[in-house]
C-alpha atoms as a PDB file:
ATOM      1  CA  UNK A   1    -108.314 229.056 -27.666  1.00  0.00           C
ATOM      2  CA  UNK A   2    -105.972 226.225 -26.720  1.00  0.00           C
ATOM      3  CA  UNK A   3    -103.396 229.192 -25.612  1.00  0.00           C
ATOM      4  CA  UNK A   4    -105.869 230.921 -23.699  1.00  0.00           C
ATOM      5  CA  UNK A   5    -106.751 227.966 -21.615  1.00  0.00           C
ATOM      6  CA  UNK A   6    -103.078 226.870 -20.924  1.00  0.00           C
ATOM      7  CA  UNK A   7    -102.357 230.676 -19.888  1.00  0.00           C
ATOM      8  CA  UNK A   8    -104.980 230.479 -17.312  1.00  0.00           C
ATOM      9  CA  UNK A   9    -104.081 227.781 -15.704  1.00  0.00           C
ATOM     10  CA  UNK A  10    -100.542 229.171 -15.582  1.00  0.00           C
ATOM     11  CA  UNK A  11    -102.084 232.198 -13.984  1.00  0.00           C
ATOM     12  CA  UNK A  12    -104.654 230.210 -11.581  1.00  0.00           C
ATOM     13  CA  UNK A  13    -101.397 227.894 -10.360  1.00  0.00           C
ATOM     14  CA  UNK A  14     -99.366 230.989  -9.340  1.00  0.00           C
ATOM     15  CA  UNK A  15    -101.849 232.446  -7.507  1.00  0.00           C
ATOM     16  CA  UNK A  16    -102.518 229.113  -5.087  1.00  0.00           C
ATOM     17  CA  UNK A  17     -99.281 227.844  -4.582  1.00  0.00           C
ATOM     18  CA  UNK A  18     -98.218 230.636  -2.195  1.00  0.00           C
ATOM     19  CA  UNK A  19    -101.990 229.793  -0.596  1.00  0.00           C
ATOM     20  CA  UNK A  20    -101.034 226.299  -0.328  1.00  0.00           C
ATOM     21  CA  UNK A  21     -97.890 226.919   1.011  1.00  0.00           C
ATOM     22  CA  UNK A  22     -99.079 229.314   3.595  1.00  0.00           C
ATOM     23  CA  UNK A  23    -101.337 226.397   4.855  1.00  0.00           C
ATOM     24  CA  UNK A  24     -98.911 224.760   5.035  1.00  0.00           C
ATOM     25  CA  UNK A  25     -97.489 223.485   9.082  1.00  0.00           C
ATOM     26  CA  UNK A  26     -93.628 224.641   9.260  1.00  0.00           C
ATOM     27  CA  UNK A  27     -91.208 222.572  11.547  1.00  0.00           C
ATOM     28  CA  UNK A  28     -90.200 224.821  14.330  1.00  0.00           C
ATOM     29  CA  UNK A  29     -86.715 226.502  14.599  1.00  0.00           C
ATOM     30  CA  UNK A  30     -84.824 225.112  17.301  1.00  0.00           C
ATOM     31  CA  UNK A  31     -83.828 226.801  20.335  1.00  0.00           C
ATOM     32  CA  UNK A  32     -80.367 227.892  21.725  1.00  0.00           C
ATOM     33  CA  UNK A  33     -79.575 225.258  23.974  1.00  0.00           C
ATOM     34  CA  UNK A  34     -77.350 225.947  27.054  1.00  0.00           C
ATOM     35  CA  UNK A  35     -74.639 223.811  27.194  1.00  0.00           C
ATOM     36  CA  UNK A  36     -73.985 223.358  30.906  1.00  0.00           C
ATOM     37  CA  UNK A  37     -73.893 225.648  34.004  1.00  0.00           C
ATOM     38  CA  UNK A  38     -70.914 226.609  34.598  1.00  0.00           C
ATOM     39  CA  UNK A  39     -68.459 228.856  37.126  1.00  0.00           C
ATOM     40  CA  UNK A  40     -66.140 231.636  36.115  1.00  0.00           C
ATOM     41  CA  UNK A  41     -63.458 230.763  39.288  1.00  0.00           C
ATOM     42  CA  UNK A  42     -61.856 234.407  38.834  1.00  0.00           C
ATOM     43  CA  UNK A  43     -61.591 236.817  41.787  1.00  0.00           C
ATOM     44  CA  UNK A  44     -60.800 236.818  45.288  1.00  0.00           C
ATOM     45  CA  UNK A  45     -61.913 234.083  48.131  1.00  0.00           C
ATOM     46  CA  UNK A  46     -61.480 234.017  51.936  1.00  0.00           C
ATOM     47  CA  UNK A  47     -62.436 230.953  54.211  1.00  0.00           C
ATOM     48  CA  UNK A  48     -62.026 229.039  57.368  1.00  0.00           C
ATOM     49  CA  UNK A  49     -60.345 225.383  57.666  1.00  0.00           C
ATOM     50  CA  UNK A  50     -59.898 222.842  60.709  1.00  0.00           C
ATOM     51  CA  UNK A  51     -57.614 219.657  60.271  1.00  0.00           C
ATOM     52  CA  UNK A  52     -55.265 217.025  61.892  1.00  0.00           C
ATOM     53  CA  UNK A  53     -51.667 217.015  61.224  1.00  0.00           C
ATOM     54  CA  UNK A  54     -48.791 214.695  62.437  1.00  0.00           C
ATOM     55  CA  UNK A  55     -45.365 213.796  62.071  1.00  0.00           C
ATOM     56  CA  UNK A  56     -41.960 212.187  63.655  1.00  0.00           C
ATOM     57  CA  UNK A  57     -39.558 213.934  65.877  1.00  0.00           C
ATOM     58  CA  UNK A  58     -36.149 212.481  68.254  1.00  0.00           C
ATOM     59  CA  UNK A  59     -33.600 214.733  69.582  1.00  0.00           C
ATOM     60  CA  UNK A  60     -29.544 213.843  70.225  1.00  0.00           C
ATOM     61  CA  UNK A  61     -27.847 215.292  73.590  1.00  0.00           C
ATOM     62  CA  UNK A  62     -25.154 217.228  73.217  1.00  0.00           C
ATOM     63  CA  UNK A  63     -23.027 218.101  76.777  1.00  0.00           C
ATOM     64  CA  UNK A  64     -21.773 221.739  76.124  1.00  0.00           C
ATOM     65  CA  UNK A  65     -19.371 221.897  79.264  1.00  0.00           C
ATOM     66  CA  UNK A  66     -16.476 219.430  80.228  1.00  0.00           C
ATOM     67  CA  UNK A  67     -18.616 218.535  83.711  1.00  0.00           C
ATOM     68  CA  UNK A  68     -21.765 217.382  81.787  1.00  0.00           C
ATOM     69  CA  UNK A  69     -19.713 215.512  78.755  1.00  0.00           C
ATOM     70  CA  UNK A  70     -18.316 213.260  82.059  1.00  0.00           C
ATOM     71  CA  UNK A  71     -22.359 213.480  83.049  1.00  0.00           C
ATOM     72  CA  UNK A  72     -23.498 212.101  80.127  1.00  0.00           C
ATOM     73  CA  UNK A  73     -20.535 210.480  78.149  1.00  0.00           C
ATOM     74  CA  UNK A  74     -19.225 208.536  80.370  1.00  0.00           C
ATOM     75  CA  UNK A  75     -17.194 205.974  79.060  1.00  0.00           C
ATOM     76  CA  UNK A  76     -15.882 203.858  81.673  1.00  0.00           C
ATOM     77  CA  UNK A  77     -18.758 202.291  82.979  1.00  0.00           C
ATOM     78  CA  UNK A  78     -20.886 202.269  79.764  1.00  0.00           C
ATOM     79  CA  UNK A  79     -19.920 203.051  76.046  1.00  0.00           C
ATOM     80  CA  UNK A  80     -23.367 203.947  75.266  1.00  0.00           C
ATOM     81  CA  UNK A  81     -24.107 205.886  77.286  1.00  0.00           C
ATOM     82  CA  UNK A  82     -24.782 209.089  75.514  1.00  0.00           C
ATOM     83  CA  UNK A  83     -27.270 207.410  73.269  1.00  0.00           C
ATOM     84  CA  UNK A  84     -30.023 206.802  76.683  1.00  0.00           C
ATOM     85  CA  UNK A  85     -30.393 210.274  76.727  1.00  0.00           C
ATOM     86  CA  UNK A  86     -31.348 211.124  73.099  1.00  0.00           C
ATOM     87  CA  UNK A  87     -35.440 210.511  72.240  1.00  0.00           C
ATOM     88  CA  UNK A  88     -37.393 208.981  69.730  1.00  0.00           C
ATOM     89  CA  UNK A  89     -41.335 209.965  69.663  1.00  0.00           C
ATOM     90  CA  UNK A  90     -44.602 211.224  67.195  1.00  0.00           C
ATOM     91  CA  UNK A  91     -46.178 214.366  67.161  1.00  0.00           C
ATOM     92  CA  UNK A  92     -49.559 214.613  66.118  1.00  0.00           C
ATOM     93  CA  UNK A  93     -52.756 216.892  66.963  1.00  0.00           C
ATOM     94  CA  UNK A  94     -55.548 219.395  65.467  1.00  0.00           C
ATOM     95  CA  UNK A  95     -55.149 222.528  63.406  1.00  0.00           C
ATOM     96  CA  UNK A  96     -57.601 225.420  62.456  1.00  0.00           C
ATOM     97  CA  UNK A  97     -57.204 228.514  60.871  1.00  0.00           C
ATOM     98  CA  UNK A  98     -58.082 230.712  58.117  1.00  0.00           C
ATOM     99  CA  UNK A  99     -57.073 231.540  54.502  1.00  0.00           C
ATOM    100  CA  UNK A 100     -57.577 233.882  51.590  1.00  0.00           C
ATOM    101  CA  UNK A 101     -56.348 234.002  47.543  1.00  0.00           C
ATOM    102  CA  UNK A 102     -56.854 235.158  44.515  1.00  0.00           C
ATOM    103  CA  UNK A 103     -57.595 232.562  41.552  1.00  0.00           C
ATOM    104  CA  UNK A 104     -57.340 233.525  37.659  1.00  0.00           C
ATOM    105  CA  UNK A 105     -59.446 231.160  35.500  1.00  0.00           C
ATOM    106  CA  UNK A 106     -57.591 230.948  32.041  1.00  0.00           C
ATOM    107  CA  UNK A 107     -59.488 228.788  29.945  1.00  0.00           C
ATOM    108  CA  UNK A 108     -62.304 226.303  30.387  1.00  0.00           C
ATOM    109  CA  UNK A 109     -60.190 224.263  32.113  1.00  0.00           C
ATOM    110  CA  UNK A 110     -57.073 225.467  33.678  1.00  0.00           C
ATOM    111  CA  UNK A 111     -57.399 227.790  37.188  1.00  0.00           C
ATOM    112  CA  UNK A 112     -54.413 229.184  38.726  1.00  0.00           C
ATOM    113  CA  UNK A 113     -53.773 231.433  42.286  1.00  0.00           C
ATOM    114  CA  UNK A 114     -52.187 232.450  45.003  1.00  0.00           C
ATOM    115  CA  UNK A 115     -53.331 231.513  48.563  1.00  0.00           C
ATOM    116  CA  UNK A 116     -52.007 232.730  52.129  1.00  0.00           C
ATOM    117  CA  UNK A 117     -53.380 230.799  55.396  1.00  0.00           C
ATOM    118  CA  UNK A 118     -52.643 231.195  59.292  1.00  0.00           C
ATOM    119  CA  UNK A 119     -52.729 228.221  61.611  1.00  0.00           C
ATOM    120  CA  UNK A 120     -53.515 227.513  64.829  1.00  0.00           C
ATOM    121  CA  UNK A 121     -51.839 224.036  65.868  1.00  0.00           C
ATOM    122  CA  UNK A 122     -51.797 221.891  68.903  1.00  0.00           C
ATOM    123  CA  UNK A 123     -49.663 219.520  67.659  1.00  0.00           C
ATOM    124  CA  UNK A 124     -47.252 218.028  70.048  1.00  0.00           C
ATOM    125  CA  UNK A 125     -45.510 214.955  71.016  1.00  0.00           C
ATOM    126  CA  UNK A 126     -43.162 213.895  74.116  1.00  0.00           C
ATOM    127  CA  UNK A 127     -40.689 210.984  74.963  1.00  0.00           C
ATOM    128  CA  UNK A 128     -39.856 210.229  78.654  1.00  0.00           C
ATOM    129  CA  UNK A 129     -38.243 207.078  79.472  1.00  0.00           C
ATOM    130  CA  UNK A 130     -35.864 205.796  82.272  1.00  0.00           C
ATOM    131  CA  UNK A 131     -32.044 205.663  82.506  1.00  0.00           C
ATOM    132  CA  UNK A 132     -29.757 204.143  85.224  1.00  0.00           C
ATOM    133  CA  UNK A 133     -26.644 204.166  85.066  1.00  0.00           C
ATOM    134  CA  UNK A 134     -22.908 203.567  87.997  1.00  0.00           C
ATOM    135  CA  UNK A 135     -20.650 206.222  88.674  1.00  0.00           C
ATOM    136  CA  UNK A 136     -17.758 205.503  90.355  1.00  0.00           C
ATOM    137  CA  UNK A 137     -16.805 206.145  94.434  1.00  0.00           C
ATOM    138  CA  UNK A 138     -17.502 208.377  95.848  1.00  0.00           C
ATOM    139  CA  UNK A 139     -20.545 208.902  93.898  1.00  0.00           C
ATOM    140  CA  UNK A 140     -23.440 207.172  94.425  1.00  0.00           C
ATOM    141  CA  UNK A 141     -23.953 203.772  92.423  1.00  0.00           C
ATOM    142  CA  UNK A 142     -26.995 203.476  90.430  1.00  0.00           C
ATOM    143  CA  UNK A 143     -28.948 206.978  89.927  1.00  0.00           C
ATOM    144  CA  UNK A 144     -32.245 206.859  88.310  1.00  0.00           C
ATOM    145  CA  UNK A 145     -32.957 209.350  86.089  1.00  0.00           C
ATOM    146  CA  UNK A 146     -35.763 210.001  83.519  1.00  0.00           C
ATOM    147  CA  UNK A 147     -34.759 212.022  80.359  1.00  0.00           C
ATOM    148  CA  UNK A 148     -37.556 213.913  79.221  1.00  0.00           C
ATOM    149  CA  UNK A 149     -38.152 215.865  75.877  1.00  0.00           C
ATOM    150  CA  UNK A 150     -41.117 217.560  74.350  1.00  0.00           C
ATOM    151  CA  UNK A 151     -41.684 219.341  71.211  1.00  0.00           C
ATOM    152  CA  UNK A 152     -45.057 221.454  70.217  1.00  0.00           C
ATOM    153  CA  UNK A 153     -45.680 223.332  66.638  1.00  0.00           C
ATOM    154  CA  UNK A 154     -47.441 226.121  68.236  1.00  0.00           C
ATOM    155  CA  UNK A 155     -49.128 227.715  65.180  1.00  0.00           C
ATOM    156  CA  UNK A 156     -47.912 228.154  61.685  1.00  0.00           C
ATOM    157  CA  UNK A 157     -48.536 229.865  58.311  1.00  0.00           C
ATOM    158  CA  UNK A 158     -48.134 229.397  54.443  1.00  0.00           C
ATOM    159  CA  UNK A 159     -47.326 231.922  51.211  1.00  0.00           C
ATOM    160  CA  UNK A 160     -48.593 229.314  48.157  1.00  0.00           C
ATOM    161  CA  UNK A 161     -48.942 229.381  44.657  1.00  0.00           C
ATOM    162  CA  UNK A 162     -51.908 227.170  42.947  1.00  0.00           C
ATOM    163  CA  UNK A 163     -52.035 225.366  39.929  1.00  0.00           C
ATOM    164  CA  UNK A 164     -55.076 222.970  38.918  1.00  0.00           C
ATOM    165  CA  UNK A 165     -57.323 222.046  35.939  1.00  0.00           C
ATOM    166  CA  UNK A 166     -61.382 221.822  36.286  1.00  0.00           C
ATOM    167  CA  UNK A 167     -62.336 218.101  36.233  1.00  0.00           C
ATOM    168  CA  UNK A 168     -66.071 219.818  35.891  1.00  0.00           C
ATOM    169  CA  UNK A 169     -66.917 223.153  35.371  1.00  0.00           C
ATOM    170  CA  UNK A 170     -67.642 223.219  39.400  1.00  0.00           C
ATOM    171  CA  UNK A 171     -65.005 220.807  40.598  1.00  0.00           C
ATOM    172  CA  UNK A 172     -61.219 222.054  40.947  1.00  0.00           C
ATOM    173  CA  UNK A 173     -58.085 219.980  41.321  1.00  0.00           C
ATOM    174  CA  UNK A 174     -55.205 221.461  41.954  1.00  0.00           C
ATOM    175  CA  UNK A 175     -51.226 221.304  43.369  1.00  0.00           C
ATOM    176  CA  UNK A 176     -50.167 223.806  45.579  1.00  0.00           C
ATOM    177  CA  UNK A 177     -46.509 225.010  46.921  1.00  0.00           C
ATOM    178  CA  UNK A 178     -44.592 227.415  48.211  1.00  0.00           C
ATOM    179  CA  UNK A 179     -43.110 229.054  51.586  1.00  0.00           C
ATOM    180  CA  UNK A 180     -44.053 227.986  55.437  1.00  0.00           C
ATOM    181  CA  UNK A 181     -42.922 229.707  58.315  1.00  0.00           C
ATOM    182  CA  UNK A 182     -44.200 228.334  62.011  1.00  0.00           C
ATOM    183  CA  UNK A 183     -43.153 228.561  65.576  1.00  0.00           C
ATOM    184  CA  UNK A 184     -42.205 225.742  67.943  1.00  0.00           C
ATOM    185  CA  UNK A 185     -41.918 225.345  71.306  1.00  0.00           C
ATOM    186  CA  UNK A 186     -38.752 222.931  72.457  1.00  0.00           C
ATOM    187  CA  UNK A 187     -37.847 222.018  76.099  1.00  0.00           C
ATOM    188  CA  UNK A 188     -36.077 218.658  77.746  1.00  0.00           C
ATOM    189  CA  UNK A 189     -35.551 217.978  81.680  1.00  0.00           C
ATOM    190  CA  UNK A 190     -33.140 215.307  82.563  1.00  0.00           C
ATOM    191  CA  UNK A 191     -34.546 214.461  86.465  1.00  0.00           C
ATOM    192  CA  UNK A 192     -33.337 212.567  89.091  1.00  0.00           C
ATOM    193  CA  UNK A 193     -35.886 210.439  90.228  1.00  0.00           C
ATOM    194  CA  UNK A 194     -34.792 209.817  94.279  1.00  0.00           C
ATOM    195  CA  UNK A 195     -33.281 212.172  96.672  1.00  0.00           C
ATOM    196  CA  UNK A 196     -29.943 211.972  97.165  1.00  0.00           C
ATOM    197  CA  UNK A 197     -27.458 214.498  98.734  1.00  0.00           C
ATOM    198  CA  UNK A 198     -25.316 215.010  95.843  1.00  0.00           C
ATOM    199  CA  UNK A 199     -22.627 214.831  93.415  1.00  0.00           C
ATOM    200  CA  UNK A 200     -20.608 217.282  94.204  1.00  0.00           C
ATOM    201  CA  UNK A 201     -16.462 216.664  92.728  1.00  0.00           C
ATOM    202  CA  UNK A 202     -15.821 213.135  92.777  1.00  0.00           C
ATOM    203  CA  UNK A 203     -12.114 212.861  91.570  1.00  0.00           C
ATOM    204  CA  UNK A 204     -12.430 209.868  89.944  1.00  0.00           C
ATOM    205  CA  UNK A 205     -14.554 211.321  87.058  1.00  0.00           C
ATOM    206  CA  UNK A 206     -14.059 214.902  87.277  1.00  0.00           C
ATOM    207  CA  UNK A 207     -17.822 215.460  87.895  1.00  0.00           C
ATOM    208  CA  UNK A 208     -18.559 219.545  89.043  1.00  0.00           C
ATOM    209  CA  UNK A 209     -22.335 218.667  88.201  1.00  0.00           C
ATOM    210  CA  UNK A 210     -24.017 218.889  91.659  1.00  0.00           C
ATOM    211  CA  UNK A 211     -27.576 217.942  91.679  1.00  0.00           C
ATOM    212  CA  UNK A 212     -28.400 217.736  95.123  1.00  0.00           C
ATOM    213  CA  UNK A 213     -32.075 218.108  96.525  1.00  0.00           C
ATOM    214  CA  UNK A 214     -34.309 217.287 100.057  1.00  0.00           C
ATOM    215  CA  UNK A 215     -37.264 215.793  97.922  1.00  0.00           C
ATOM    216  CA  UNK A 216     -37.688 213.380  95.119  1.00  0.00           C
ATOM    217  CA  UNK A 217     -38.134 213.839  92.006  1.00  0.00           C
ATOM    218  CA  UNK A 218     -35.566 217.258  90.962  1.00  0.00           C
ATOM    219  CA  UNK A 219     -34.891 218.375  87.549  1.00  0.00           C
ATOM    220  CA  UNK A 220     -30.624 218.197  87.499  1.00  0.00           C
ATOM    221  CA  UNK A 221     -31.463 220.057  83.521  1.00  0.00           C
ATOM    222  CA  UNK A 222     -34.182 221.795  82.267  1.00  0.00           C
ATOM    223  CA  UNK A 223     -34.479 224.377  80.080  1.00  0.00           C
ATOM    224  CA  UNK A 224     -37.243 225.218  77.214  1.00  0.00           C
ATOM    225  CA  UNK A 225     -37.632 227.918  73.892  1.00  0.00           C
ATOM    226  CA  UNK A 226     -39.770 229.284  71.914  1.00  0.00           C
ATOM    227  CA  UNK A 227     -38.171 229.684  68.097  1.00  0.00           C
ATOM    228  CA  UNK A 228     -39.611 230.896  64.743  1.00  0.00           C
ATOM    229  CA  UNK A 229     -38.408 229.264  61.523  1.00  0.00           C
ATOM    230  CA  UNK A 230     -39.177 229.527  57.576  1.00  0.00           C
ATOM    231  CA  UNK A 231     -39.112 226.422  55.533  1.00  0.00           C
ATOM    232  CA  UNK A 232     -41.173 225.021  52.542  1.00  0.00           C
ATOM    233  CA  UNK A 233     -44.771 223.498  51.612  1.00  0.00           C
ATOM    234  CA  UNK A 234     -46.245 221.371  49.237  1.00  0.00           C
ATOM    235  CA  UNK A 235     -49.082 219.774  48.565  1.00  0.00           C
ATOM    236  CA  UNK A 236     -52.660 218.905  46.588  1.00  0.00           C
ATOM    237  CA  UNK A 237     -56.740 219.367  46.838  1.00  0.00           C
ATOM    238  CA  UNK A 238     -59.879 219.238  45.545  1.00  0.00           C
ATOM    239  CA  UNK A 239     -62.418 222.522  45.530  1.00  0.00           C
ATOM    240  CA  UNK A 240     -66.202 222.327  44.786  1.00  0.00           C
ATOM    241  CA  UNK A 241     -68.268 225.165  44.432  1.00  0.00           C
ATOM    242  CA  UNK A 242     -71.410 224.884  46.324  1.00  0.00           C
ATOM    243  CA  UNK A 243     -73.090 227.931  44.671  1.00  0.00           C
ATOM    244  CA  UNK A 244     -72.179 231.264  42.920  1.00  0.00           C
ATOM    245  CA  UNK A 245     -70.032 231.867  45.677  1.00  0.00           C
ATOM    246  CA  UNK A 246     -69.434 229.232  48.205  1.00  0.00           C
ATOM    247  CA  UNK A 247     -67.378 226.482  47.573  1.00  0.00           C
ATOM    248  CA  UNK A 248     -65.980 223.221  50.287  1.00  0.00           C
ATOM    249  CA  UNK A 249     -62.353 221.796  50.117  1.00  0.00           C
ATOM    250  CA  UNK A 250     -60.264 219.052  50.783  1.00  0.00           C
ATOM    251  CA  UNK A 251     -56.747 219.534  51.182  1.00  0.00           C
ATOM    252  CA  UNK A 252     -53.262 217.556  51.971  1.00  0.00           C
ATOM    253  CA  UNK A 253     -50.445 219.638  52.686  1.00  0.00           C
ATOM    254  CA  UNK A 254     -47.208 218.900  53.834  1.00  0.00           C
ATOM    255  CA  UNK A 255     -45.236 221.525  55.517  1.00  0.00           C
ATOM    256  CA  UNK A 256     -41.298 220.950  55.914  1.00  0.00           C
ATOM    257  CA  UNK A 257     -39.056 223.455  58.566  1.00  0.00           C
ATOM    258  CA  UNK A 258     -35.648 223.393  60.449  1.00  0.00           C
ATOM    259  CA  UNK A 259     -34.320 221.552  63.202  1.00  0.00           C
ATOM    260  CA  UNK A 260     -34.455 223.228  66.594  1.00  0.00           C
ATOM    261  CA  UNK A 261     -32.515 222.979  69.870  1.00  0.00           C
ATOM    262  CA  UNK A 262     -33.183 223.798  73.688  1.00  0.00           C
ATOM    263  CA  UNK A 263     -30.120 224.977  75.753  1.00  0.00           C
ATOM    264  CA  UNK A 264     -31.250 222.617  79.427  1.00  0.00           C
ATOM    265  CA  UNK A 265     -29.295 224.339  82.455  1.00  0.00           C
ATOM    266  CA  UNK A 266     -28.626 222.720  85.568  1.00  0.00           C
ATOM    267  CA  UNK A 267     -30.290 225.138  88.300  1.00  0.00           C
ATOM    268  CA  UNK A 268     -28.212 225.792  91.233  1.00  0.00           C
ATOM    269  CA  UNK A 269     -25.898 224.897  93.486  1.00  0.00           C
ATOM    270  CA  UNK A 270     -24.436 223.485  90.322  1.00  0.00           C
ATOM    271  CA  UNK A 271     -21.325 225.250  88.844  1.00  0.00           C
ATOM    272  CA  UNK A 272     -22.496 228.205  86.504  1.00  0.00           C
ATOM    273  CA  UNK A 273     -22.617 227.378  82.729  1.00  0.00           C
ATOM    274  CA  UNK A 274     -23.303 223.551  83.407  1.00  0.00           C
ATOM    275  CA  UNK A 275     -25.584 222.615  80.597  1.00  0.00           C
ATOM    276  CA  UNK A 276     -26.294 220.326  77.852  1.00  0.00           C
ATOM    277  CA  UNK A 277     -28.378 220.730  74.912  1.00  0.00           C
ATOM    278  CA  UNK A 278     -31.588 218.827  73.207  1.00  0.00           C
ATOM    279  CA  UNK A 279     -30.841 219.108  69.182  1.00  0.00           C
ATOM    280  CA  UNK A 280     -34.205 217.790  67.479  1.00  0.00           C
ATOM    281  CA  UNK A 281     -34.550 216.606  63.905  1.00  0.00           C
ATOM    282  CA  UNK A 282     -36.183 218.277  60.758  1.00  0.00           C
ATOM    283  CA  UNK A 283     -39.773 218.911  61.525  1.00  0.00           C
ATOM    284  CA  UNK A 284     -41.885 217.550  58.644  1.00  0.00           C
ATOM    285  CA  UNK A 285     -45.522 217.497  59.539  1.00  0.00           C
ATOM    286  CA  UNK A 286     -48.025 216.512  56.999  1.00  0.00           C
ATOM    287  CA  UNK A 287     -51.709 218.159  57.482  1.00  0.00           C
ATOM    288  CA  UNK A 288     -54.913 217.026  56.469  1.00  0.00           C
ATOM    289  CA  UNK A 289     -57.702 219.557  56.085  1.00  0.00           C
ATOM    290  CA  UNK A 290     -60.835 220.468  54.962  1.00  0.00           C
ATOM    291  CA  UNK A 291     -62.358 224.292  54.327  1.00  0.00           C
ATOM    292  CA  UNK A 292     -65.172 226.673  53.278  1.00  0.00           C
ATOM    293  CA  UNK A 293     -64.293 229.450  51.119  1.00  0.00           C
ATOM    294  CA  UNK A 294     -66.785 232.943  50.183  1.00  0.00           C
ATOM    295  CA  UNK A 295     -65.776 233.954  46.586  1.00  0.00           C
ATOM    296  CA  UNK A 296     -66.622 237.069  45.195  1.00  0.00           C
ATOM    297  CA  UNK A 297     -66.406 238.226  41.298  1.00  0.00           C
ATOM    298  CA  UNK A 298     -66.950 234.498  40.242  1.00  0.00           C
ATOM    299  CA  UNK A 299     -70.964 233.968  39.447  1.00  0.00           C
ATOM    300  CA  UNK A 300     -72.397 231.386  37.065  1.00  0.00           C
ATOM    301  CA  UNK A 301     -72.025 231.561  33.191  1.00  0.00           C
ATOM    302  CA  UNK A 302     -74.298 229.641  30.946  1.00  0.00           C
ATOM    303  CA  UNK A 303     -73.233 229.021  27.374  1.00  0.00           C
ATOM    304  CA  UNK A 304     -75.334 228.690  24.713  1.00  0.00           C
ATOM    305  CA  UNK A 305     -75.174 227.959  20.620  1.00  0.00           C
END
């Protein structure tokens, strides 16, 4: 009998317990959460940028013919007298333009491209300033004259590659470097500031510059050119996408390129091949910018676990 009952309530207890258990309230599974929304930068972009860029410029004069290295070298009445012509002055002025890449996103953090722009640039600068200076009889004593030289970076363009690492999935810092190329616009005027009748051969300096005019002022030199150049680029930025496929930049950029020159002629009556010539310095211009750029191929990603 005992056996009976204990069997029974062996039988009864197996029968409730999955009851029980069905009752039971279960804790919920949890659900995938999404880490954070993030950007896959891959794929082509093409935007607009506007800016300000400036930068430091001087020129040396260089006679070319024996007449104008007794013009402007002188030596007899003042030593230094080569150096009043040469210039010292800054360029500076706005940019806009237009560029278009290609970035490769290898990893959560690291973004890499290639970016080509073309700039529009009104950045210019300009030294005038005074010089008077004797030249011996039968010259006239005391000619005023102000030297005058101008340089403008009349548009220019860059061939960069990109390097940068995401500081958050939707902010991009980067370096950025590679080839510039730009064209410049050079010219100088040395003028005589009140009429005279002119220079003509005076024997004591061996002067066949003639600069003779009715009216004040006349240019005795002038001369300007227009010259394309390649140099280098370098520089550094920040890139935030705004969306799945706009994104706003900020962008330093310092663009390096050769010296130039301007041949300045003396117009007639002078004797033909009378010139001098303007050499100006390195240009190194350094840009700031900022830009909008339309991405396509490069839409949101959410992860999840």
């Amino acid at each position: 009998m005992k056996k009976l009952f204990v069997g029974a309530a062996a039988l009864l207890a197996l029968g409730v317990a999955p009851a029980l258990a069905a009752d039971m309230p279960v804790k919920a599974r949890p659900a995938p959460v999404a880490i954070e929304s993030a950007y896959n930068w891959t794929g082509f972009y093409i935007g607009l940028n506007a800016g300000y860029g400036w930068g430091n410029a001087s020129s040396i004069n260089d006679p070319v013919d024996q007449a104008s290295q007794n013009f402007f070298f002188e030596t007899f009445f003042n030593p230094t007298l080569n150096t009043k012509f040469n210039s010292a002055f800054r360029q500076s002025g706005a940019i806009a333009g237009g560029q278009a890449g290609y970035n490769w996103q290898f990893s959560n953090r690291v973004v890499a491209g290639v970016e080509t722009d073309l700039q529009f640039s009104d950045v210019r600068g300009r030294d005038i300033h005074g010089v008077l200076f004797a030249l011996p009889p039968p010259a006239i004593v005391g000619l005023p004259f102000n030297a005058v030289a101008e340089r403008r970076l009349e548009w220019f363009g860059t061939f960069r590659g990109r390097l940068g690492f995401l500081a958050t999935p939707n902010l991009l810092l980067y370096g950025t470097g590679g080839l510039a190329y730009g064209e410049t616009r050079s010219s100088g005027d040395v003028i005589l500031t009140s009429a005279f009748s002119g220079i003509g051969n005076a024997p004591n300096n061996n002067l066949v510059f003639q600069c003779q005019t009715v009216t004040s002022p006349t240019a005795c030199y002038t001369g300007s050119n227009r010259q394309t150049s390649v140099g280098w680029s370098a520089g550094a930025g920040g890139e935030l996408r705004l969306g799945s496929n706009w994104s706003a930049k900020l962008e330093y950029l310092h663009v390096d390129l050769p010296s130039t020159s301007v041949r300045l002629v003396s117009p007639p009556p002078s004797t033909p091949g009378v010139s001098t010539i303007y050499r100006f310095n390195q240009q190194a211009y350094d840009f700031v910018r900022i830009g909008f750029n339309y991405a396509w191929g490069g839409g949101p990603v959410v992860a999840k676990y």
